[in-house]
C-alpha atoms as a PDB file:
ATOM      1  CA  UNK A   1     208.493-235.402   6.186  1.00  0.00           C
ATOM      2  CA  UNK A   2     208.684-236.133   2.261  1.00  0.00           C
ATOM      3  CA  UNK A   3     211.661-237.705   0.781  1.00  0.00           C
ATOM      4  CA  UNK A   4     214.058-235.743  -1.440  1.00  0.00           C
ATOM      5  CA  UNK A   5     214.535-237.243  -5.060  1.00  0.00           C
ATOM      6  CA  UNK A   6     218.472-237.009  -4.004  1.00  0.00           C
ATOM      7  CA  UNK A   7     218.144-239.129  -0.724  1.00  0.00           C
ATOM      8  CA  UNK A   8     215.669-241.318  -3.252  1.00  0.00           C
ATOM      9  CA  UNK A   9     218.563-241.564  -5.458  1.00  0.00           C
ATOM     10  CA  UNK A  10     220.866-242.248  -2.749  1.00  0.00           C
ATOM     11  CA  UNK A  11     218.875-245.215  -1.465  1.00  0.00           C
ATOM     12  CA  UNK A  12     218.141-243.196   1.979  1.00  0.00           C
ATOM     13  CA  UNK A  13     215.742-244.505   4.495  1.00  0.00           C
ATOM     14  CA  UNK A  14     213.960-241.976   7.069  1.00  0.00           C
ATOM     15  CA  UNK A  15     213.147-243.916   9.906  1.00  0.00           C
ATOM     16  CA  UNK A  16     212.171-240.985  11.873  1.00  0.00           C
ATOM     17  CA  UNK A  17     212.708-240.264  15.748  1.00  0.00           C
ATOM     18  CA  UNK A  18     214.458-243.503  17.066  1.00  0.00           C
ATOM     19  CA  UNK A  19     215.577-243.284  21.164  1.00  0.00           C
ATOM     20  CA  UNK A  20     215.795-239.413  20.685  1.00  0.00           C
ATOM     21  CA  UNK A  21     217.834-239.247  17.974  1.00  0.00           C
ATOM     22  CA  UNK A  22     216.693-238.149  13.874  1.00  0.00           C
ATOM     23  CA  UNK A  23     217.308-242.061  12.285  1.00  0.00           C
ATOM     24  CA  UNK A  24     218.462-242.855   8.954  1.00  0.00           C
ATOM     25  CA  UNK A  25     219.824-245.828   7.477  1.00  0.00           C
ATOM     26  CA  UNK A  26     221.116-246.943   4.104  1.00  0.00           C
ATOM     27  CA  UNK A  27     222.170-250.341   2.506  1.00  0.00           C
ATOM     28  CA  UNK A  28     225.102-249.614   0.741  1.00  0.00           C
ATOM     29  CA  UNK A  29     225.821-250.454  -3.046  1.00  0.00           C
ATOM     30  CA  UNK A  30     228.575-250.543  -5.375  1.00  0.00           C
ATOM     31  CA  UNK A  31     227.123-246.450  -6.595  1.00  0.00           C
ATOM     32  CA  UNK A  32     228.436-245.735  -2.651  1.00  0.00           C
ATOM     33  CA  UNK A  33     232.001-246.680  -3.638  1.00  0.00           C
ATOM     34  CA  UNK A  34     235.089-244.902  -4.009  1.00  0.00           C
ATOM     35  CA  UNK A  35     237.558-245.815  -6.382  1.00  0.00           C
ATOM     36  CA  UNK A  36     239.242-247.228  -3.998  1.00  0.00           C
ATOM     37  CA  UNK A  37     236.755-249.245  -3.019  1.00  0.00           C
ATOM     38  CA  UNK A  38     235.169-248.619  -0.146  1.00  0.00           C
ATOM     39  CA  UNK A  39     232.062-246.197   0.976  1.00  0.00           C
ATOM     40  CA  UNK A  40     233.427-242.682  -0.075  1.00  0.00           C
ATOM     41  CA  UNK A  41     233.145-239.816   2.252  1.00  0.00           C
ATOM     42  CA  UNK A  42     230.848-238.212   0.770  1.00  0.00           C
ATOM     43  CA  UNK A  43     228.114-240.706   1.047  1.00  0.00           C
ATOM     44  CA  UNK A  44     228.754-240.915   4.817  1.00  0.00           C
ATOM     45  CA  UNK A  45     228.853-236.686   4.825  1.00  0.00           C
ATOM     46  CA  UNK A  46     225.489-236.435   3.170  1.00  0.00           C
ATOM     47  CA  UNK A  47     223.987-239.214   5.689  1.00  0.00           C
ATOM     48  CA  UNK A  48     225.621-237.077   8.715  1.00  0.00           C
ATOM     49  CA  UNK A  49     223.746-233.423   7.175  1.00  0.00           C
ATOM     50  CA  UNK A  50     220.733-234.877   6.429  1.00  0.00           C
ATOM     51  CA  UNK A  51     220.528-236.672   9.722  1.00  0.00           C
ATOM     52  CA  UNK A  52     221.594-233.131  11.476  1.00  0.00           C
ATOM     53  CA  UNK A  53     219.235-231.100   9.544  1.00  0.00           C
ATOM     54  CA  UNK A  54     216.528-233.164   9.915  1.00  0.00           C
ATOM     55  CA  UNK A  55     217.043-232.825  13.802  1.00  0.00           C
ATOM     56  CA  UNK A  56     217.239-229.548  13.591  1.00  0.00           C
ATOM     57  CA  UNK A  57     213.677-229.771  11.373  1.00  0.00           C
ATOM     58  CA  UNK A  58     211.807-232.084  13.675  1.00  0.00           C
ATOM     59  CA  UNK A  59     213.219-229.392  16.391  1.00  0.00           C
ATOM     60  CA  UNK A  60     210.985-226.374  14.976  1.00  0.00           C
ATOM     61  CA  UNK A  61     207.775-225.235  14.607  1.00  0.00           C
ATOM     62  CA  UNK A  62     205.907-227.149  11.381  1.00  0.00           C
ATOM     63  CA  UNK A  63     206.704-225.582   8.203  1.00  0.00           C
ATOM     64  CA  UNK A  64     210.024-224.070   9.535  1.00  0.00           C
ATOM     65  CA  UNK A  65     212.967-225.255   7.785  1.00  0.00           C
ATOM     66  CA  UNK A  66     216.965-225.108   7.689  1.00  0.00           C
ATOM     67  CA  UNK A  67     219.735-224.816   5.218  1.00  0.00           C
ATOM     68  CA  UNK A  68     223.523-226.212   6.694  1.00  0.00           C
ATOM     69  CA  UNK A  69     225.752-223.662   7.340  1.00  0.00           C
ATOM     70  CA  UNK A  70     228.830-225.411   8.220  1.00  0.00           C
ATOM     71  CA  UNK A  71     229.182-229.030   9.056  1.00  0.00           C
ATOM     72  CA  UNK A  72     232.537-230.947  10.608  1.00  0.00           C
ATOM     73  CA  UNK A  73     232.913-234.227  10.111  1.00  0.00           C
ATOM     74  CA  UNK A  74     235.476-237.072  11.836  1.00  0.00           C
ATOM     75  CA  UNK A  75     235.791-240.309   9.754  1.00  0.00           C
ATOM     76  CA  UNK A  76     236.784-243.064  11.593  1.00  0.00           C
ATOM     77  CA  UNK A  77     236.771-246.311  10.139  1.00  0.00           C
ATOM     78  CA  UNK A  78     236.050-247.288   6.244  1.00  0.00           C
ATOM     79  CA  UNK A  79     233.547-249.730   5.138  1.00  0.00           C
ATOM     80  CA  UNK A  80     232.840-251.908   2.077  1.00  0.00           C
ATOM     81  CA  UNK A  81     229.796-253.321   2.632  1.00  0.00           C
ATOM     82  CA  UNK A  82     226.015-253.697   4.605  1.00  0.00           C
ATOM     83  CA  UNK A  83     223.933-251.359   6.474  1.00  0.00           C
ATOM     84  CA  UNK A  84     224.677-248.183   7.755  1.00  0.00           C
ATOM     85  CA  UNK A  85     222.707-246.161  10.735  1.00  0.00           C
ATOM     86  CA  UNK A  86     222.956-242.450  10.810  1.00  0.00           C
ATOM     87  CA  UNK A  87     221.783-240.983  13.990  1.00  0.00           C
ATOM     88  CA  UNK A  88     221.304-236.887  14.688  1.00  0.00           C
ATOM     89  CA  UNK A  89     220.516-234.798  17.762  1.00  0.00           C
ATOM     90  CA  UNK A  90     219.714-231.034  17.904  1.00  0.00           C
ATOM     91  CA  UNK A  91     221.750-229.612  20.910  1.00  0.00           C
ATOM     92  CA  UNK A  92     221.186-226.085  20.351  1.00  0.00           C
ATOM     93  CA  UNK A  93     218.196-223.643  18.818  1.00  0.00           C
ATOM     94  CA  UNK A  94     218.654-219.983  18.599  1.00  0.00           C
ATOM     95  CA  UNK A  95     216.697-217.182  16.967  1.00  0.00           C
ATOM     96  CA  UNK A  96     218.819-218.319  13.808  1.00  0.00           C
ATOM     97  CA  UNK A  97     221.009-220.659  14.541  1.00  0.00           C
ATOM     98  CA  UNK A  98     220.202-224.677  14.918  1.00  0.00           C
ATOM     99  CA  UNK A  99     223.207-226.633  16.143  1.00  0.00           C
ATOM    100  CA  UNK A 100     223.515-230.576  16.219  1.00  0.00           C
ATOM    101  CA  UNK A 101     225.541-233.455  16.236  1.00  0.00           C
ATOM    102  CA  UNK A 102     225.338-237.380  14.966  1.00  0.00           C
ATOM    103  CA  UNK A 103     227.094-240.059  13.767  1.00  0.00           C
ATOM    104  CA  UNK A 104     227.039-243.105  11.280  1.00  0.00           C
ATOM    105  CA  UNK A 105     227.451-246.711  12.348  1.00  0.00           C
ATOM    106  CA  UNK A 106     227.673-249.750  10.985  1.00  0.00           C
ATOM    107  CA  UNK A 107     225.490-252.982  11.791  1.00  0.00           C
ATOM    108  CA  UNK A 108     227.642-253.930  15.280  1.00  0.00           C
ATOM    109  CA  UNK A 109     227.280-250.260  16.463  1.00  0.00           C
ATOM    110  CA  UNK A 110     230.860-249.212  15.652  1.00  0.00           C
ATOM    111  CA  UNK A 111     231.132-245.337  14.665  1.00  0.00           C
ATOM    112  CA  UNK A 112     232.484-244.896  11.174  1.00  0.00           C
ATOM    113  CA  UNK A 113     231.941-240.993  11.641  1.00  0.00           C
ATOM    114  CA  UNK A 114     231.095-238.266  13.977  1.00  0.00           C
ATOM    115  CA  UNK A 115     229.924-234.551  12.865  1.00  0.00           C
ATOM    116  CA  UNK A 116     228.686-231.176  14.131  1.00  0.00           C
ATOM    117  CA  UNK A 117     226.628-228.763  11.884  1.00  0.00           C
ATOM    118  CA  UNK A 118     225.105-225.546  12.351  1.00  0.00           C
ATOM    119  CA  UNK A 119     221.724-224.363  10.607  1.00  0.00           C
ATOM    120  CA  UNK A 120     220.626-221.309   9.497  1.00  0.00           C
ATOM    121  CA  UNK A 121     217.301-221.544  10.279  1.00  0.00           C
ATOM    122  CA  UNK A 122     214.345-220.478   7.703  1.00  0.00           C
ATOM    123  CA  UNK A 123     210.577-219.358   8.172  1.00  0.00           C
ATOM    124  CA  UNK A 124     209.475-222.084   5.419  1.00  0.00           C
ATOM    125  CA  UNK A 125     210.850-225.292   4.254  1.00  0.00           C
ATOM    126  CA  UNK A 126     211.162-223.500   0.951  1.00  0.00           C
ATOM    127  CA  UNK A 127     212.755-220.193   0.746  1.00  0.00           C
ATOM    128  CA  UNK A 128     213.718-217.815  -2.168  1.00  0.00           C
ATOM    129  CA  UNK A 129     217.220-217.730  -2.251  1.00  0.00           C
ATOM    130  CA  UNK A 130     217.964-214.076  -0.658  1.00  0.00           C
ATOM    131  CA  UNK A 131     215.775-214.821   2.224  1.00  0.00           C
ATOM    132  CA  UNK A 132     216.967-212.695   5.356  1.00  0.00           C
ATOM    133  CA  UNK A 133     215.502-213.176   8.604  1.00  0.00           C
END
């Protein structure tokens, strides 16, 4: 699967299919922080949908693709600094619908976050925006 220029920019790594699970890590930087800081939420969010979504992906046919719906997302435990793991699982395919689930850890395994998204699922990877199925 090609990389994004976003997860580029981000610094993500695609590490592929790792003990069942859609992989991704990330070695965080000072661009990750928060003002406060420490990682902000929304770095962790966009490692938890692309993590889903590419489960969902690697869950279809080739050249099928998926577009995030709705995505809920637990944050546990902040971090400042190092490596981070994001891990996601489809649970669910429908005719439309892709559901899965991941999380984000740091380097000793603990869980900084926990999410569940749902996926519209597409014929293509790219799709005019009004695309029905």
């Amino acid at each position: 699967m090609s990389k994004s220029e976003f997860s580029e920019d981000m610094g993500i790594e695609y590490l592929g299919v790792v003990d069942g699970a859609t992989t991704l890590e990330l070695d965080l930087e000072q661009k990750h922080m928060s003002r406060a800081d420490r990682v902000h939420g929304g770095v962790l969010f966009t490692l938890l949908d692309s993590a889903l979504g590419r489960s969902v992906i690697n869950a279809l046919p080739a050249g099928r693709g998926c577009a995030t719906v709705e995505i809920k997302v637990n944050y546990f435990r902040p971090i400042q600094s190092g490596r981070v793991t994001a891990r996601g699982v489809t649970k669910e395919l429908t005719k439309s619908l892709g559901y899965a689930e991941g999380e984000v850890l740091n380097e000793e395994g603990k869980i900084l976050a926990r999410a569940s998204g749902t996926f519209f699922l597409t014929r293509s990877m790219r799709q005019e925006d009004r695309e029905r199925i």
